[in-house]
Protein backbone atom coordinates (compact mmCIF):
# COMPACT_ATOMS: atom_id res chain seq x y z
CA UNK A 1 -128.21 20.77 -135.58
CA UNK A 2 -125.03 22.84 -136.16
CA UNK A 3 -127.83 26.16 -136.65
CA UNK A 4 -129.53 25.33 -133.69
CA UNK A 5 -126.13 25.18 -131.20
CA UNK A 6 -125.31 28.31 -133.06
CA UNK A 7 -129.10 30.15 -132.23
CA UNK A 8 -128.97 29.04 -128.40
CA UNK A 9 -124.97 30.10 -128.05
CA UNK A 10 -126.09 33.70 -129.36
CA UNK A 11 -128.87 34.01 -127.03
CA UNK A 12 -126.54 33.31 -124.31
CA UNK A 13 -124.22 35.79 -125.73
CA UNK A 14 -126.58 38.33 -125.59
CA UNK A 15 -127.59 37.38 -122.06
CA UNK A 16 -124.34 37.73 -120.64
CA UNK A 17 -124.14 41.35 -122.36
CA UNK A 18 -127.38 42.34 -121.19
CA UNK A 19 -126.37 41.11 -117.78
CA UNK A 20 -122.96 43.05 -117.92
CA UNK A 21 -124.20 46.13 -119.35
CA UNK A 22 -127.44 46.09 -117.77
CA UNK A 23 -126.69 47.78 -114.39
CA UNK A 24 -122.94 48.45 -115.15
CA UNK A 25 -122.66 51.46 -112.98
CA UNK A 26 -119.03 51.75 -113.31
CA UNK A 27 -116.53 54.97 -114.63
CA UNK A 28 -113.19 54.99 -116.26
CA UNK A 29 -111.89 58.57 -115.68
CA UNK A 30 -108.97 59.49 -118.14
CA UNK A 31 -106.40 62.37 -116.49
CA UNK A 32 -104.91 64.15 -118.93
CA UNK A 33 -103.36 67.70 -117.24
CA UNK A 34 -105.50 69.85 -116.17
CA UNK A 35 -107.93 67.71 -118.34
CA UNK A 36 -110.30 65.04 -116.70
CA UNK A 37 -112.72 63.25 -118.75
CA UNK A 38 -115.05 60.82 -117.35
CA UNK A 39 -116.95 57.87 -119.57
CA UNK A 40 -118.82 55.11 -118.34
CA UNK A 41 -117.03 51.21 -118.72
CA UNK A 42 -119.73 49.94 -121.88
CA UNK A 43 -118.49 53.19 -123.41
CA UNK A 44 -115.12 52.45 -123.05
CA UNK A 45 -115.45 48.42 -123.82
CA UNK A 46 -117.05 49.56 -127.23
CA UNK A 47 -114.46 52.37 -128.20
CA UNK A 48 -111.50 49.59 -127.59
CA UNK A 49 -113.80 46.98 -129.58
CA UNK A 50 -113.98 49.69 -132.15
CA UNK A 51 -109.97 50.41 -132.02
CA UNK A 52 -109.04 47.20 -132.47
CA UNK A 53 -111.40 46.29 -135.65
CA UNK A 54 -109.73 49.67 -137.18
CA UNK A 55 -106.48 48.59 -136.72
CA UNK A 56 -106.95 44.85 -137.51
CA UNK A 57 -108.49 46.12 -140.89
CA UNK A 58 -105.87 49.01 -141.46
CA UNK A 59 -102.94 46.09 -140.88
CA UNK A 60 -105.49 43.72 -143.33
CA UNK A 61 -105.57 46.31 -145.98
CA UNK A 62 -101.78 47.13 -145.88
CA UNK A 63 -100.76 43.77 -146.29
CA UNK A 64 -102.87 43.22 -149.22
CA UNK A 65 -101.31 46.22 -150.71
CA UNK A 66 -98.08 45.40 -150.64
CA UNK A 67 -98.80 41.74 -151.79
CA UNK A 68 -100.31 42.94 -154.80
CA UNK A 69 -97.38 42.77 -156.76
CA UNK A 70 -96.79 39.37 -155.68
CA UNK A 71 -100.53 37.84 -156.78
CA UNK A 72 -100.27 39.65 -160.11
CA UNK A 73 -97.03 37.23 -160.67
CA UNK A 74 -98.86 34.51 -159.56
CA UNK A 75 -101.76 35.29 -161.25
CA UNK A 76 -99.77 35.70 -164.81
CA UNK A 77 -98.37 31.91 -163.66
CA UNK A 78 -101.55 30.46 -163.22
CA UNK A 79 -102.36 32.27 -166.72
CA UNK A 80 -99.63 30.68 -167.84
CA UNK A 81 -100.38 27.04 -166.35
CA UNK A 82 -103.74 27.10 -167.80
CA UNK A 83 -102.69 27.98 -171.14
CA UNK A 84 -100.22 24.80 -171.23
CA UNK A 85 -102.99 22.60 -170.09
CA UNK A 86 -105.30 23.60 -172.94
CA UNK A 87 -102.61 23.50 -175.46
CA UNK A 88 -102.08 19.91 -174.35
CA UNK A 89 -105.90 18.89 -173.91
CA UNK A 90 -106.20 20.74 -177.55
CA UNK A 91 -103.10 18.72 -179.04
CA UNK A 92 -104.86 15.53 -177.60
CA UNK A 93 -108.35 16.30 -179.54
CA UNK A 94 -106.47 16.94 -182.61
CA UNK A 95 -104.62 13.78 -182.37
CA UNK A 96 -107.70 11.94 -181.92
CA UNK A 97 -109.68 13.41 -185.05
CA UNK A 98 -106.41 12.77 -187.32
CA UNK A 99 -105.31 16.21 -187.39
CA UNK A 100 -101.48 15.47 -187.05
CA UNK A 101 -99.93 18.71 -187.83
CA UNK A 102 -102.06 20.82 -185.44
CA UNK A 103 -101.85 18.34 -183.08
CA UNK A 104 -97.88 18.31 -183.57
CA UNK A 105 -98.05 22.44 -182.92
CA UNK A 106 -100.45 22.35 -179.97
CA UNK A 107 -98.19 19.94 -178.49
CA UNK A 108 -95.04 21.98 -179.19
CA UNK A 109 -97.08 25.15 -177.71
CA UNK A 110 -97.14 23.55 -174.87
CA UNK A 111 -93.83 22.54 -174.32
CA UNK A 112 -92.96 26.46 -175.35
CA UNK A 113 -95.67 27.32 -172.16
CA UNK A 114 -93.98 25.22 -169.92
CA UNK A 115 -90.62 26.18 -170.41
CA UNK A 116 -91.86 30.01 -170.16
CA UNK A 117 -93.69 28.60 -166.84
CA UNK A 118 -90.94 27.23 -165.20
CA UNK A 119 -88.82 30.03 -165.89
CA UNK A 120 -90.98 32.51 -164.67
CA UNK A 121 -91.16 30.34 -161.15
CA UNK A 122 -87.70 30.02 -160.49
CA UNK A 123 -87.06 33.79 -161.63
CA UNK A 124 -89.67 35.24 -159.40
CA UNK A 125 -89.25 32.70 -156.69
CA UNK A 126 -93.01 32.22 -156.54
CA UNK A 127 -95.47 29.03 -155.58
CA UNK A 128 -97.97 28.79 -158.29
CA UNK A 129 -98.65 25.12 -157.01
CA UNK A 130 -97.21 23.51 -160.62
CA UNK A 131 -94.79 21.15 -159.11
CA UNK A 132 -91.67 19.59 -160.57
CA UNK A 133 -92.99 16.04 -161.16
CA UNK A 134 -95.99 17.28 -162.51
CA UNK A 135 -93.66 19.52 -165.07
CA UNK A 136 -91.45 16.43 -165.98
CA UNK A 137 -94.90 14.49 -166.87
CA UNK A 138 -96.20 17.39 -169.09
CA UNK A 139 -93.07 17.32 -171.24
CA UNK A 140 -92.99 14.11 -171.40
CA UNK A 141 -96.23 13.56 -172.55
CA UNK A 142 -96.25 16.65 -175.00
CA UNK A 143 -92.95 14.91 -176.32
CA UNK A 144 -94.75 11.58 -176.80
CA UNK A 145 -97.83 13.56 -178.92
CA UNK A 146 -95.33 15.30 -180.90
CA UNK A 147 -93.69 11.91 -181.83
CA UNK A 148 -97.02 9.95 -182.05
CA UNK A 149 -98.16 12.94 -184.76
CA UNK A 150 -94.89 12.23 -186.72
CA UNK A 151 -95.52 8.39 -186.88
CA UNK A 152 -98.65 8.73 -188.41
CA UNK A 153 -97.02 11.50 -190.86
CA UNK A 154 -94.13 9.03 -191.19
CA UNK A 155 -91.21 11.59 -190.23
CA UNK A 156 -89.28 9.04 -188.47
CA UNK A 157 -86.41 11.49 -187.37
CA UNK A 158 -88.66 14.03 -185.46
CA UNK A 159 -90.54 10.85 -183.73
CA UNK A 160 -86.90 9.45 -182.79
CA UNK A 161 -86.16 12.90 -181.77
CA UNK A 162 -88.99 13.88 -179.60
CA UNK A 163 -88.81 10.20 -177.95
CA UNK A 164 -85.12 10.52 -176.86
CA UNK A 165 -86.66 14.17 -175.16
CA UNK A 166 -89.49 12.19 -173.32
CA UNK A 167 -87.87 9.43 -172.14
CA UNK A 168 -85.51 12.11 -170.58
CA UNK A 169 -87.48 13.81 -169.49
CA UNK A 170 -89.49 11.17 -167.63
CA UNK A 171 -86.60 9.70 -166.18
CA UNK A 172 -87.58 10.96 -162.50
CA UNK A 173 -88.37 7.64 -160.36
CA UNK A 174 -92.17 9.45 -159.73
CA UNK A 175 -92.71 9.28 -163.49
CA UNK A 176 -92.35 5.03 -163.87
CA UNK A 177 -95.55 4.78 -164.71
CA UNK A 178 -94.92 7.81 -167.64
CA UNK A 179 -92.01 6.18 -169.23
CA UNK A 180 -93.30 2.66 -168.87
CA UNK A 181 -96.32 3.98 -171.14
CA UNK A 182 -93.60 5.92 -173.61
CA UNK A 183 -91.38 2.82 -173.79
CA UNK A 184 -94.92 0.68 -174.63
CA UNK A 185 -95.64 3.29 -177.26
CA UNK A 186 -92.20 2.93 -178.99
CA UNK A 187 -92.94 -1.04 -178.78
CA UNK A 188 -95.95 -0.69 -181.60
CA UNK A 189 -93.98 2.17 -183.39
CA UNK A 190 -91.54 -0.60 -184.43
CA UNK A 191 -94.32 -3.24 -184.92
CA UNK A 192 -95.97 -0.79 -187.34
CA UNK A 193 -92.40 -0.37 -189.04
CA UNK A 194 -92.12 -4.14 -188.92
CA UNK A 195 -89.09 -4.27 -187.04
CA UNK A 196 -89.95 -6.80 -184.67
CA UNK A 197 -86.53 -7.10 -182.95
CA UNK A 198 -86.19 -3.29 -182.07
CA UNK A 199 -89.74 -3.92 -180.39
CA UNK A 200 -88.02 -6.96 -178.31
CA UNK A 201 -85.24 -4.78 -177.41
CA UNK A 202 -87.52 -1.79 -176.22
CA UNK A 203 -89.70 -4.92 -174.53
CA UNK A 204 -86.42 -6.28 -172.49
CA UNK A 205 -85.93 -2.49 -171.04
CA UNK A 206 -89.29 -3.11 -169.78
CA UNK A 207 -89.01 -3.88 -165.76
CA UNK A 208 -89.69 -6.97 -165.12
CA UNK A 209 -93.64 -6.10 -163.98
CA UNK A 210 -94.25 -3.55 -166.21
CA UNK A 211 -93.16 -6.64 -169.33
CA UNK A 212 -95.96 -9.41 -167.60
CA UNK A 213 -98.61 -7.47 -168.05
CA UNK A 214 -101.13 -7.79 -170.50
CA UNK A 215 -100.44 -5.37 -173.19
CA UNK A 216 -96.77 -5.90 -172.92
CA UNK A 217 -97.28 -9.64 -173.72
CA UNK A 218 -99.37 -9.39 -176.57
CA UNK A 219 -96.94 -7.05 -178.03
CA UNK A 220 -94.29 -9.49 -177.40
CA UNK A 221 -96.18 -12.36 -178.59
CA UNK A 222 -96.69 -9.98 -181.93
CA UNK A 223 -93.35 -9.00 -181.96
CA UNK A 224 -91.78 -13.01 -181.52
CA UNK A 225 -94.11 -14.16 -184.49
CA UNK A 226 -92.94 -11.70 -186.95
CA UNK A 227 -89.28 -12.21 -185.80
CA UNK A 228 -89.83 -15.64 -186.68
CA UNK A 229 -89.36 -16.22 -182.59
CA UNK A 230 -92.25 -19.40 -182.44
CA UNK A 231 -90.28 -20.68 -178.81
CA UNK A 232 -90.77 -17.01 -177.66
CA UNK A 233 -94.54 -16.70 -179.27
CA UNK A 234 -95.22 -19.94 -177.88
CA UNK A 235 -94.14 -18.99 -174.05
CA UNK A 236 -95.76 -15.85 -174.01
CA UNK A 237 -99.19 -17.32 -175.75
CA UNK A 238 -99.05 -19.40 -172.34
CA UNK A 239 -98.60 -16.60 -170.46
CA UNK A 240 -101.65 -14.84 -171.98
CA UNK A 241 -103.35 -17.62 -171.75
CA UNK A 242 -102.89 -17.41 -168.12
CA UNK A 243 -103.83 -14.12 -167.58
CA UNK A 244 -107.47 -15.28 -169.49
CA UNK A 245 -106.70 -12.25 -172.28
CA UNK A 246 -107.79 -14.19 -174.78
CA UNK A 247 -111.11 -16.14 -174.81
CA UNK A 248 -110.85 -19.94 -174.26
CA UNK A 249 -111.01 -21.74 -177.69
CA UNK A 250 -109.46 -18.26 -179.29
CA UNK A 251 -105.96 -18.99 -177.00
CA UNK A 252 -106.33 -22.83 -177.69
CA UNK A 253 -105.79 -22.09 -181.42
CA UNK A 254 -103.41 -20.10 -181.11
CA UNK A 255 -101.08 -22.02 -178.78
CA UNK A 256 -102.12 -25.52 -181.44
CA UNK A 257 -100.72 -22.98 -184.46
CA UNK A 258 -97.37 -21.92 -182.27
CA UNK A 259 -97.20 -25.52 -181.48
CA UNK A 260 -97.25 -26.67 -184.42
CA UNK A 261 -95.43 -24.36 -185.83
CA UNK A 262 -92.69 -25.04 -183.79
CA UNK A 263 -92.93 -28.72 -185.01
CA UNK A 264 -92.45 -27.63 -188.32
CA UNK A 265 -89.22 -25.96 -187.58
CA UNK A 266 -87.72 -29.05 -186.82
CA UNK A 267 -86.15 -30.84 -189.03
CA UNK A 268 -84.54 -33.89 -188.08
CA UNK A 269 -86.05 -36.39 -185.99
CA UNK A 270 -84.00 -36.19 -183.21
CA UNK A 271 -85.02 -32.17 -182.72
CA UNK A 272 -88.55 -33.02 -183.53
CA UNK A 273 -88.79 -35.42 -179.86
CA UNK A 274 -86.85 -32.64 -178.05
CA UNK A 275 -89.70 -30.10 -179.28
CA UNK A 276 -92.07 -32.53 -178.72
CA UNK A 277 -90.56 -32.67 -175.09
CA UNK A 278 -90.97 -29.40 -174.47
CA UNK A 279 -94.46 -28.66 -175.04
CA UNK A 280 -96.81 -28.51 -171.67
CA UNK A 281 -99.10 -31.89 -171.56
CA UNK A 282 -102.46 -30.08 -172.59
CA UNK A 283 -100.36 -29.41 -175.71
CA UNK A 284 -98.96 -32.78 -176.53
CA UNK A 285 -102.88 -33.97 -175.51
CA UNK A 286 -104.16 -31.67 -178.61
CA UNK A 287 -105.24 -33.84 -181.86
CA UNK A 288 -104.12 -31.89 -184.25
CA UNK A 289 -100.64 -31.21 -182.47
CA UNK A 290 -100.39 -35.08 -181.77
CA UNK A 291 -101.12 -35.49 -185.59
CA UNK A 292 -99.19 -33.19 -186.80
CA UNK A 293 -95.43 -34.15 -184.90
CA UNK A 294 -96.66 -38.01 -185.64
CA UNK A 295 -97.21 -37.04 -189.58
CA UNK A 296 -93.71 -34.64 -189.22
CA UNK A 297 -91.71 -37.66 -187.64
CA UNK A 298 -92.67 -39.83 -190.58
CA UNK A 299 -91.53 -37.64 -192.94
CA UNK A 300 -88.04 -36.99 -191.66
CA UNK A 301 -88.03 -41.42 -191.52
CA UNK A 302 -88.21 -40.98 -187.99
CA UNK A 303 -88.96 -44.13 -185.34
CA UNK A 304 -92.57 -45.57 -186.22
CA UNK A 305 -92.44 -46.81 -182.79
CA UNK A 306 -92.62 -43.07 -181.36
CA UNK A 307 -95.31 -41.80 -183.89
CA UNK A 308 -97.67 -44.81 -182.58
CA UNK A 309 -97.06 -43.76 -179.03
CA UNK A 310 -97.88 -39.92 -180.33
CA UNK A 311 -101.33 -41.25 -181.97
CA UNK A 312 -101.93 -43.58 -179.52
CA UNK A 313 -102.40 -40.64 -176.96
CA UNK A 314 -105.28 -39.04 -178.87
CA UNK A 315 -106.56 -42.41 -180.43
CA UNK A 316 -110.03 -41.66 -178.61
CA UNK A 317 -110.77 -38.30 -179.49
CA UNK A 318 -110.13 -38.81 -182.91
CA UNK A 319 -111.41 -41.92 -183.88
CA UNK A 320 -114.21 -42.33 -181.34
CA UNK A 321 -117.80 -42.67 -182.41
CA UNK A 322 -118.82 -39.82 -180.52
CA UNK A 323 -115.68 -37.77 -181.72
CA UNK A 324 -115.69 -34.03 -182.64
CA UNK A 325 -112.84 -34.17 -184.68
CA UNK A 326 -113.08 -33.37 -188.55
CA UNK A 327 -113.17 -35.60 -191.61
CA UNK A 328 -109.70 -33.20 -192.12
CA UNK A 329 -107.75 -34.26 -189.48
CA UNK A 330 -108.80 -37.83 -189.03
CA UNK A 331 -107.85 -38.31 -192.48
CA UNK A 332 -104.50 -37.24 -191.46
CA UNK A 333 -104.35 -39.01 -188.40
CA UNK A 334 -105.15 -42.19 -190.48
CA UNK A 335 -102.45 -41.40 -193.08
CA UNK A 336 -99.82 -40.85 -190.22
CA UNK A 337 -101.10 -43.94 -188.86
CA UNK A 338 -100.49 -45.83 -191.77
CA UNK A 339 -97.21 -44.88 -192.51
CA UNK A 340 -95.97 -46.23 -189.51
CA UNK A 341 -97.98 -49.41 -188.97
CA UNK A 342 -95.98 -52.32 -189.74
CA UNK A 343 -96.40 -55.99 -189.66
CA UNK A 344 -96.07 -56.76 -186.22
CA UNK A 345 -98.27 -54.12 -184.66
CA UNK A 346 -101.19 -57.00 -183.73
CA UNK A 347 -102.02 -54.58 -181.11
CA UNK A 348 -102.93 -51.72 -183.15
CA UNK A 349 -104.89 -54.35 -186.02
CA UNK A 350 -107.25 -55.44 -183.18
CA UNK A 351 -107.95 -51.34 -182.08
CA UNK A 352 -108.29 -50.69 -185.50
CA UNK A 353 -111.29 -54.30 -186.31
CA UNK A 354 -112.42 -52.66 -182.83
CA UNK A 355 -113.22 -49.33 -184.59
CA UNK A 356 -114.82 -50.85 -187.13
CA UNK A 357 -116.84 -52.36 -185.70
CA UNK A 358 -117.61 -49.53 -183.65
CA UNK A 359 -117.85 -47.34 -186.59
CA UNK A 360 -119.71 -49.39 -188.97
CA UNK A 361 -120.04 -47.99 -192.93
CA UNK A 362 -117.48 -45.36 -191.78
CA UNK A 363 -115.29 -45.23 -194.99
CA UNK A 364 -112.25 -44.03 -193.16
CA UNK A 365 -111.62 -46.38 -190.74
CA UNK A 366 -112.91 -49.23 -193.67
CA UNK A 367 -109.47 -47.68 -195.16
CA UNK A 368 -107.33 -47.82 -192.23
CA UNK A 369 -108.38 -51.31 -191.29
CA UNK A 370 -108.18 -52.25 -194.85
CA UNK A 371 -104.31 -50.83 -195.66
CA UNK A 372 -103.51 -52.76 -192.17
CA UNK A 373 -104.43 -55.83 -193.88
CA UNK A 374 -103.01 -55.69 -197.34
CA UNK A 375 -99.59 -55.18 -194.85
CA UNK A 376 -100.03 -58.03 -193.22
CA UNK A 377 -100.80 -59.70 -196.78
CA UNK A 378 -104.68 -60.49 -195.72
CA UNK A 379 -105.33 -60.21 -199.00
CA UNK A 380 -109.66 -61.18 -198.98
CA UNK A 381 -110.46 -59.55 -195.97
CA UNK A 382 -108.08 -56.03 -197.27
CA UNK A 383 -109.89 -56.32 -200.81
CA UNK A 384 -113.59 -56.43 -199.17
CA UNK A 385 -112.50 -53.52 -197.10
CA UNK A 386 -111.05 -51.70 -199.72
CA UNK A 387 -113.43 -51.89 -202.64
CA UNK A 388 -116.38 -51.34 -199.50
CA UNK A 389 -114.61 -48.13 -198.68
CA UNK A 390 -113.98 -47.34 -202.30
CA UNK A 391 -117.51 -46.61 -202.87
CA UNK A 392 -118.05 -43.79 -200.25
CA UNK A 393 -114.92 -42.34 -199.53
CA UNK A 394 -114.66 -38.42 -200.21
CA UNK A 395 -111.16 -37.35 -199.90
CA UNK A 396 -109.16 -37.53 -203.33
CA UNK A 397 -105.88 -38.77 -201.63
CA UNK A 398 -106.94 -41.66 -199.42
CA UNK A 399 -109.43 -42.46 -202.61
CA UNK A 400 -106.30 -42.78 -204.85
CA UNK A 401 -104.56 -45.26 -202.27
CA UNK A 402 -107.47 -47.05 -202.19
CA UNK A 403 -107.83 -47.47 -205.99
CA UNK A 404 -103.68 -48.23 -206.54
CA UNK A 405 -104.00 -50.64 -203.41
CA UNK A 406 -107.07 -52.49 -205.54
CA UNK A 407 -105.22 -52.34 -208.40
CA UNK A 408 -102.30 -54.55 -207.05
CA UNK A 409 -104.46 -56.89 -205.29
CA UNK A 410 -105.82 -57.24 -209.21
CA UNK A 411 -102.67 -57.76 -210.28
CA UNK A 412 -101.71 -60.85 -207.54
CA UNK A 413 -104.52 -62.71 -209.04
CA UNK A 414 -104.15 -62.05 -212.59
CA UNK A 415 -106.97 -59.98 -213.27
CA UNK A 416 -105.26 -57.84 -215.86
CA UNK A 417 -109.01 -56.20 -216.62
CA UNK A 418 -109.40 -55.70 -212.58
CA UNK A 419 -106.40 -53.90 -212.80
CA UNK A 420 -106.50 -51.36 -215.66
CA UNK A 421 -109.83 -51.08 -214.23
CA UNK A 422 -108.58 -49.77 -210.43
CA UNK A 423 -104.92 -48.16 -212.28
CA UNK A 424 -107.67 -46.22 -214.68
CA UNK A 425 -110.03 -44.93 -212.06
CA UNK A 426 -107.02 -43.51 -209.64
CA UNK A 427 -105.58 -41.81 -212.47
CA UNK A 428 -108.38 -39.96 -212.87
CA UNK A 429 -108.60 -38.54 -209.48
């Protein structure tokens, strides 16, 4: 369309000319003494069209002549420029293929470019278009490659050295972005030296942003764990969690192990609740976390009250029919459970003939319902529960209860040969 408009606005041009020129009868008479010169006006029209190109040319060419001087200096910066760009690019590549050293000199030939660069511009006084943010960036990041190369050659004073010079030299508020990225960097330098609180200090210089995002936090949460920081892992596990960076059942078990690990730092009952306290309600609503601060609280002689109220919570989705749990942790649910039963929990008896019943020829909860009665000194009904669950039972531990437990039930009756019987067989597991 643009072509067409174009076509049809020549043709009028060359209308209008032919219409001007056409039967132009006029004459521009030039006096010069005793000189007269007459010419006709299309004559004169072209020589002043023909002036004025000459001397629009003539002023053309003269200015390009004296700015030749003044390209050739830009044109050595631009050089110059492109040079320090390839030594960069190139000190990238070698980086990349495990070339340290050349990637370490590549690197350090462009910081030599640059510096020759930005002298150059502020002698000359020239605009090669390199701006002063963009120069900040490229030192900052050949200072960073320089220091990555001498991690990996473990030369910790030049990497200290060259990251002091980037983080300097990124220090301009256009360059956050730079310096957040340098600051990350220095993060895993220390997790690879296993220094895990110089990687929380570089992590609390973080703004506040820049240290929710995802990397940041799983360098944190790698950095608490090896500081022996569970609270810390724990809190930022949430937080990942959050942000969905870790797949569902891969950030469940890792919250259950901070959890629980932070149970097992406890270590008197009193600390144990407050921990217990502070988890979120999903967490306190995990088996195995229940289990595990229930099983803890026993063993620091801790309320037996509070552990039943802790197992009670995840009674169903351990010791359901229909329960995914493993033989592994309902085995320890039912040993927690039984060091805390006493004999006044009629309650938890009749939930435990309930899942019996439910449960038929499940040795396990034969076990549990059979220690509840030998405490409560139901001596038939524990001994036909006992010696049923004897039979089938698979893990060594509750199998040796079971055995010891027949073995003084034996010995209340007087059956000596019973008892060496039941003492013999636990030994031997």
């Amino acid at each position: 369309m643009r072509a067409a408009f174009w076509f049809i606005a020549l043709f009028g041009v060359a209308v209008a000319v032919a219409l001007f020129a056409g039967d132009n009868d006029a004459v521009v008479s030039l006096f010069w003494a005793p000189h007269r010169v007459d010419i006709s006006l299309n004559l004169m029209v072209l020589l002043l069209f023909a002036a004025f190109a000459l001397l629009h040319f003539a002023l053309k060419a003269l200015s390009v002549i004296a700015s030749l001087q003044v390209q050739a200096r830009r044109w050595r910066a631009q050089q110059k420029e492109r040079a320090m760009y390839a030594a960069l690019m190139e000190a990238l590549a070698h980086l990349l293929a495990g070339r340290f050293i050349r990637s370490s000199r590549s690197a350090e030939n462009a910081l030599s470019q640059e510096k020759s660069l930005s002298q150059l511009i502020a002698d000359v006084g020239i605009d090669s278009g390199h701006h002063s943010s963009r120069s900040m960036q490229l030192r900052s990041l050949a200072h960073l490659l320089v220091a990555e190369s001498a991690q990996f050659l473990q030369n910790r004073p030049v990497r200290d050295q060259h990251l002091a010079m980037a983080l300097e030299a990124s220090g301009h508020r256009a360059l956050l972005a730079t310096q957040e990225g340098i600051q990350l960097r220095a993060v895993r330098w220390a997790l690879d030296d296993r220094d895990p609180m110089l990687a929380l200090e570089w992590l609390a210089k973080l703004p506040v942003g820049a240290g929710r995002r995802t990397l940041a936090l799983r360098l944190r949460l790698r950095a608490a764990r090896l500081a022996g920081q569970t609270e810390l892992a724990l809190e930022t596990a949430r937080l990942l969690a959050k942000h969905r960076a870790f797949s569902a059942p891969a950030a469940q078990s890792i919250v259950r192990g901070l959890a629980i690990e932070l149970l097992n730092g406890a270590h008197e009952p009193d600390k144990l609740h407050k921990v217990w306290l502070s988890l979120d309600a999903s967490e306190r609503a995990m088996p195995d976390v229940a289990v595990h601060a229930a099983a803890r609280l026993m063993s620091l002689q801790g309320q037996a009250t509070l552990a039943r109220q802790w197992l009670a919570e995840v009674w169903t989705p351990v010791m359901q029919p229909r329960s995914e749990s493993g033989d592994a942790l309902r085995v320890k649910f039912i040993l927690a459970l039984e060091a805390s039963l006493d004999a006044t929990d009629a309650p938890w008896l009749a939930r435990i003939e309930n899942a019996v019943m439910a449960r038929p020829g499940d040795a396990n909860v034969e076990y549990l319902a059979g220690m509840a009665c030998f405490q409560r000194q139901l001596w038939g009904k524990a001994q036909q529960l006992l010696a049923h669950a004897a039979l089938t039972l698979q893990d060594a531990t509750l199998k040796r209860k079971v055995w010891l437990s027949l073995a003084a039930l034996a010995e209340q009756r007087n059956d000596a040969e019973a008892a060496q019987l039941a003492y013999r067989r636990a030994a031997q597991l």
